[in-house]
N, C-alpha and C. Protein backbone atom coordinates (compact mmCIF):
# COMPACT_ATOMS: atom_id res chain seq x y z
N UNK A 1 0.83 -1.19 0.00
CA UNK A 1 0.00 0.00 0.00
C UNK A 1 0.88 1.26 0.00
N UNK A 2 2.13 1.12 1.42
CA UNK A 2 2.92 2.58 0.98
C UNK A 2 3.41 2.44 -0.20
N UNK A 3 4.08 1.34 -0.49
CA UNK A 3 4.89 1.91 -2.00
C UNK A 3 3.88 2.71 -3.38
N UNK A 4 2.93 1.81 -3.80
CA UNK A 4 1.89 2.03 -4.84
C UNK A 4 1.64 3.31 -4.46
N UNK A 5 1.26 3.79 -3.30
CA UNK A 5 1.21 5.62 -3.22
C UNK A 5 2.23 6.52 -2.97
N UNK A 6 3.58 6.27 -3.20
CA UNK A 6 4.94 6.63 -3.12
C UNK A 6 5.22 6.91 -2.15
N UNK A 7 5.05 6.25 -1.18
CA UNK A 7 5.55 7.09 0.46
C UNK A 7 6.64 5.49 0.75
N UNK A 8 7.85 5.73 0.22
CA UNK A 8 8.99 4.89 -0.01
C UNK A 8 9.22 4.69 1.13
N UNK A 9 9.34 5.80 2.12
CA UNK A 9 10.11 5.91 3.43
C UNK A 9 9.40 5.20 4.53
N UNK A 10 8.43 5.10 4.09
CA UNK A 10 7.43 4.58 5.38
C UNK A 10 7.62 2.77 5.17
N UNK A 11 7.31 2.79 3.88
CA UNK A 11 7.35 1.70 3.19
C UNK A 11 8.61 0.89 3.43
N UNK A 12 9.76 1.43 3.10
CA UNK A 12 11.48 0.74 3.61
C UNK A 12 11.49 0.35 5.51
N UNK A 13 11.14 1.49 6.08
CA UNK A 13 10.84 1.53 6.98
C UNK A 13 9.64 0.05 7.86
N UNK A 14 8.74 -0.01 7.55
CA UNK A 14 8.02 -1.23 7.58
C UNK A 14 8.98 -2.49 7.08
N UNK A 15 9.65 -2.24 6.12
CA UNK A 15 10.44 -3.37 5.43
C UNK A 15 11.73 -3.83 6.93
N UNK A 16 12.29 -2.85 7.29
CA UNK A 16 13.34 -2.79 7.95
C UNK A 16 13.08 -3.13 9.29
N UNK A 17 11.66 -2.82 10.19
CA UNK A 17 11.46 -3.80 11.46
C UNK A 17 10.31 -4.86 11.28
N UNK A 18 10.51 -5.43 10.10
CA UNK A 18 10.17 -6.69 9.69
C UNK A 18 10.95 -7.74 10.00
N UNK A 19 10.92 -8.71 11.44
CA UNK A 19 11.51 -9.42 11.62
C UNK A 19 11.78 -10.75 10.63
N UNK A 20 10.77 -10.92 9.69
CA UNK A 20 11.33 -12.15 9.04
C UNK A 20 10.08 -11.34 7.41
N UNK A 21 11.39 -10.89 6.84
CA UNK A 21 10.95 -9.78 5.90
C UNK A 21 10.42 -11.53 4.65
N UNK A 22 9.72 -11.09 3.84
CA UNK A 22 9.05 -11.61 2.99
C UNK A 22 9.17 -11.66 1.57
N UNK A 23 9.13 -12.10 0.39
CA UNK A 23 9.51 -11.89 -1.17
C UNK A 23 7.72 -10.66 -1.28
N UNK A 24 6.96 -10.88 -0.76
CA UNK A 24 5.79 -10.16 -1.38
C UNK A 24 6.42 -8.32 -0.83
N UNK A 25 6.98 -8.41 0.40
CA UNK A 25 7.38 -7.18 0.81
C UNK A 25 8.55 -6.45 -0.04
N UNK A 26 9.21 -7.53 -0.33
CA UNK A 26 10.44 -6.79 -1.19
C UNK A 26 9.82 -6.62 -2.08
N UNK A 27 9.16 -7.65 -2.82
CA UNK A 27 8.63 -7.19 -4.59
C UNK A 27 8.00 -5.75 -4.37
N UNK A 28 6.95 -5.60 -3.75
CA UNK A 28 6.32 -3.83 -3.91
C UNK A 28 7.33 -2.77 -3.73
N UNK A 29 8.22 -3.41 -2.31
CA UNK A 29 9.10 -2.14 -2.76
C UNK A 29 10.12 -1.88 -3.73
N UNK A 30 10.51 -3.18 -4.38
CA UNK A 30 10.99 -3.14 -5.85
C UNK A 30 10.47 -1.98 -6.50
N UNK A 31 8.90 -2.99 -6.73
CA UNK A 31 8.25 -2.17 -8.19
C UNK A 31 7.95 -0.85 -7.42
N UNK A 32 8.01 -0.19 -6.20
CA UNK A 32 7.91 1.35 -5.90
C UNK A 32 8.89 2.26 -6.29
N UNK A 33 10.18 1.61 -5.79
CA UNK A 33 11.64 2.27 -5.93
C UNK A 33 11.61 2.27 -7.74
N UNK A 34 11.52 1.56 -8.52
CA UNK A 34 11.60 1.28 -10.20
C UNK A 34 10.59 2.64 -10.77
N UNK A 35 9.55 2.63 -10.13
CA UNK A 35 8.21 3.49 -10.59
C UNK A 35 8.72 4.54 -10.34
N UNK A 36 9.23 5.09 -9.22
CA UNK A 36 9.12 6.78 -8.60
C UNK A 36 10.67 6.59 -8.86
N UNK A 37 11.16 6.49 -10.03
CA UNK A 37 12.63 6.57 -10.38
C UNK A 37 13.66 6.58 -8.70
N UNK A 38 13.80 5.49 -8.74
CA UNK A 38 15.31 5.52 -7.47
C UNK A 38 15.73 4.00 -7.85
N UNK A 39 16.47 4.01 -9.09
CA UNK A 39 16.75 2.73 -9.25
C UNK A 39 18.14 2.04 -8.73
N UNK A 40 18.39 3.12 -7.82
CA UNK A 40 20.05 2.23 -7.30
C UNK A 40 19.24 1.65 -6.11
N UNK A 41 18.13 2.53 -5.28
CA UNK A 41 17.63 1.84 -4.42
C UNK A 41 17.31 0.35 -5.03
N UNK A 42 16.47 0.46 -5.85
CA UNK A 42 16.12 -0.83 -6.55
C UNK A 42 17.23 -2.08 -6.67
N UNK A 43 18.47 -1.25 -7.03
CA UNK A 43 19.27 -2.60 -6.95
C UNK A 43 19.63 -2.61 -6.03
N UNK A 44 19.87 -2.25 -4.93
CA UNK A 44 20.00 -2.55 -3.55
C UNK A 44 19.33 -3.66 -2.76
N UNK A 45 18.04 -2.88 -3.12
CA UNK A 45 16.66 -4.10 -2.55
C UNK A 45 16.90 -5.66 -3.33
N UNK A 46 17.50 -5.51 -4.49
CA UNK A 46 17.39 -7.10 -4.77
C UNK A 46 18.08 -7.62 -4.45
N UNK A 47 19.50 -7.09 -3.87
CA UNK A 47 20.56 -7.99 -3.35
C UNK A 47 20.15 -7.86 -1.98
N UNK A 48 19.39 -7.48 -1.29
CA UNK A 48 18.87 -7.35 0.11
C UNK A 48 18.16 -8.87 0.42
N UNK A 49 17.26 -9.08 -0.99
CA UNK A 49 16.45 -10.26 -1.28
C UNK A 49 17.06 -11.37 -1.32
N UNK A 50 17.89 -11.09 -1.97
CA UNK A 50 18.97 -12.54 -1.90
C UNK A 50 19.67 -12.69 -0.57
N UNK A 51 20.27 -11.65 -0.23
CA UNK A 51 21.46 -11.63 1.16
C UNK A 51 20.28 -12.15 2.15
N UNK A 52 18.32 -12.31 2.57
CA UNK A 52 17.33 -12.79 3.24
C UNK A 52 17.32 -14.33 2.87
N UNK A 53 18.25 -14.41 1.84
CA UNK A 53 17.54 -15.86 1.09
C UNK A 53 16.14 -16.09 0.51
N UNK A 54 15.97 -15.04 -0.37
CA UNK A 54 14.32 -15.41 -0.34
C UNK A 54 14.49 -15.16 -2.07
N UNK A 55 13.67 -15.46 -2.88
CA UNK A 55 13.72 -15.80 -4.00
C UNK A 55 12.81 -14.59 -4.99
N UNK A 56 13.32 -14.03 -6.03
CA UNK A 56 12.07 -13.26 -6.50
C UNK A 56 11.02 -14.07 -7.37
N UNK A 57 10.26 -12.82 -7.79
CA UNK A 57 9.19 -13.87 -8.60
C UNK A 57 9.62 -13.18 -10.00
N UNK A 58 8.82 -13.55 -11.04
CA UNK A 58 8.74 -13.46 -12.38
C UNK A 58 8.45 -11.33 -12.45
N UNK A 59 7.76 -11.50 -10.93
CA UNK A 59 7.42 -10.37 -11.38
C UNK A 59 8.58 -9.06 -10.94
N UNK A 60 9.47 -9.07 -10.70
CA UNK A 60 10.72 -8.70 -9.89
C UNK A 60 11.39 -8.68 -10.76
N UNK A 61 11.61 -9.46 -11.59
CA UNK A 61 13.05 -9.31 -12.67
C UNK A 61 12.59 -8.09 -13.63
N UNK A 62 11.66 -7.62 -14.18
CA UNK A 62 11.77 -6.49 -15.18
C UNK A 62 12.10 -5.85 -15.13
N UNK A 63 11.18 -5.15 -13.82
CA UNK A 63 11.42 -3.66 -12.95
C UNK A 63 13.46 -3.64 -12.47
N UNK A 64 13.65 -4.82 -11.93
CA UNK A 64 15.47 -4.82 -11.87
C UNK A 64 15.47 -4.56 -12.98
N UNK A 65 15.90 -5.50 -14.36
CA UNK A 65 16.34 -5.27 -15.26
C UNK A 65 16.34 -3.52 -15.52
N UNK A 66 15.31 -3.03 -15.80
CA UNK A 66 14.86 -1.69 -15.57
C UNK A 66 15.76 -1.08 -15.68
N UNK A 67 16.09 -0.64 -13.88
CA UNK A 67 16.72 -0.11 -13.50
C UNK A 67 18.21 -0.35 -13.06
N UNK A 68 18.78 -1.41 -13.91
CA UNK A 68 19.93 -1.21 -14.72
C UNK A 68 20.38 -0.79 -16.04
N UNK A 69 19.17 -0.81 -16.71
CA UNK A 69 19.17 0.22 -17.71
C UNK A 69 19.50 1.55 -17.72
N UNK A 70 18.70 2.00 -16.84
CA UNK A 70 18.46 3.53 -16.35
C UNK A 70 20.23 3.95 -15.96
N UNK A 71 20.66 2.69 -14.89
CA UNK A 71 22.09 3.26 -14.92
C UNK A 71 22.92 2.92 -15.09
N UNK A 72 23.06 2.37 -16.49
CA UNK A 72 23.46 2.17 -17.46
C UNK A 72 24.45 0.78 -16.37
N UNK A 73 24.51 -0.38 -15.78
CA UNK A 73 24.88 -1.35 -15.62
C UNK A 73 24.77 -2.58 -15.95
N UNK A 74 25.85 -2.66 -16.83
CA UNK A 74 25.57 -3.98 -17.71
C UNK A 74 26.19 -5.02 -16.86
N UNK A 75 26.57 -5.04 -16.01
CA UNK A 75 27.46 -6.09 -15.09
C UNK A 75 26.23 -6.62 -14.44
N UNK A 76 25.46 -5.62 -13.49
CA UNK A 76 24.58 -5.52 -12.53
C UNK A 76 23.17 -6.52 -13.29
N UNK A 77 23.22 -5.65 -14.96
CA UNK A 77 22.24 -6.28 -15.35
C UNK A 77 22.30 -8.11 -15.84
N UNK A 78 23.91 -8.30 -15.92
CA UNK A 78 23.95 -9.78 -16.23
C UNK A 78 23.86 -10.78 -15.07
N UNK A 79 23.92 -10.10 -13.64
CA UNK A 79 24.34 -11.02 -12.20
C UNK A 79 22.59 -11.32 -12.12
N UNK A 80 21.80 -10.12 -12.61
CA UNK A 80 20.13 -10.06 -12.32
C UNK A 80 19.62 -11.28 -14.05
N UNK A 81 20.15 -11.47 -14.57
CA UNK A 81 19.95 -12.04 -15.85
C UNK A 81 19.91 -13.75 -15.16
N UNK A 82 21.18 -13.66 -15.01
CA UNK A 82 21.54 -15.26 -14.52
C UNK A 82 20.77 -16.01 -13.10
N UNK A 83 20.97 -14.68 -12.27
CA UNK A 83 19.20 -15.14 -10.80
C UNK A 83 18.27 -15.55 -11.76
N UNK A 84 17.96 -14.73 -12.85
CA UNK A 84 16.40 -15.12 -13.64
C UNK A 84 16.41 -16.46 -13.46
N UNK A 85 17.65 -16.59 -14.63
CA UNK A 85 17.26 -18.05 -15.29
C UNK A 85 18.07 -18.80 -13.68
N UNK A 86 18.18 -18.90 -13.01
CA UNK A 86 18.61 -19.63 -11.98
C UNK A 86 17.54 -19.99 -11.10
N UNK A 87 16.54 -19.06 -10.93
CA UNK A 87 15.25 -19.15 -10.25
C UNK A 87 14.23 -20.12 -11.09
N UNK A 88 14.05 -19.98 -12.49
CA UNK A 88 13.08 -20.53 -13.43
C UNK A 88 13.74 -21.85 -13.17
N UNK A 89 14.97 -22.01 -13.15
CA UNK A 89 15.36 -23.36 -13.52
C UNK A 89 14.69 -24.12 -12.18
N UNK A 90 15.30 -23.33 -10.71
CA UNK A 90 14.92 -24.46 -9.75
C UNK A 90 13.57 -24.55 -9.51
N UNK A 91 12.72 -23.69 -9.79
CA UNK A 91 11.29 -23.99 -9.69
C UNK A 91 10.87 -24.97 -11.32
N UNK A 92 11.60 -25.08 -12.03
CA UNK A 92 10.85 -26.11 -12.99
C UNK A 92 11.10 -27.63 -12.19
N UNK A 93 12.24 -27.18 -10.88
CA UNK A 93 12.53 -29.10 -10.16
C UNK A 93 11.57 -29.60 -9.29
């Protein structure tokens, strides 16, 4: 709900005394940080996701991809390329 109405801060904030933070919590604030342009936040949050152990969904990789576009990281965008297909693969097991 905070992210979709851009109130990021409240939103990170909720994220941050989240004792056992969630993939549905990171994804919104993904797609918030991607939407209201702050895409380093964005790549931050996905390695946040991983460093939780928690896995994204299908719907998580664009908005990244995204916003390695935006700044201009092609490294960033191949480490987020290879999670893709690393995620698709273990959920096809």
């Amino acid at each position: 709900m905070y992210s979709s109405s851009g109130d990021l801060r409240v939103a990170s904030l909720l994220l941050r005394h989240t004792p056992c933070p969630f993939s549905l919590l990171f994804n919104a604030l993904i797609w918030g940080h991607s939407v209201y342009d702050t895409p380093e936040d964005t790549l931050n949050l996905f390695d946040k996701m991983f460093f939780h152990g928690l896995l994204p969904s299908n719907f998580t990789f664009p908005f990244v991809l995204k916003c390695c576009a935006d700044v201009s990281s092609i490294p960033f965008g191949k480490y987020v390329h290879s999670q893709c297909l690393r995620v698709h693969k273990s959920r096809e097991l």
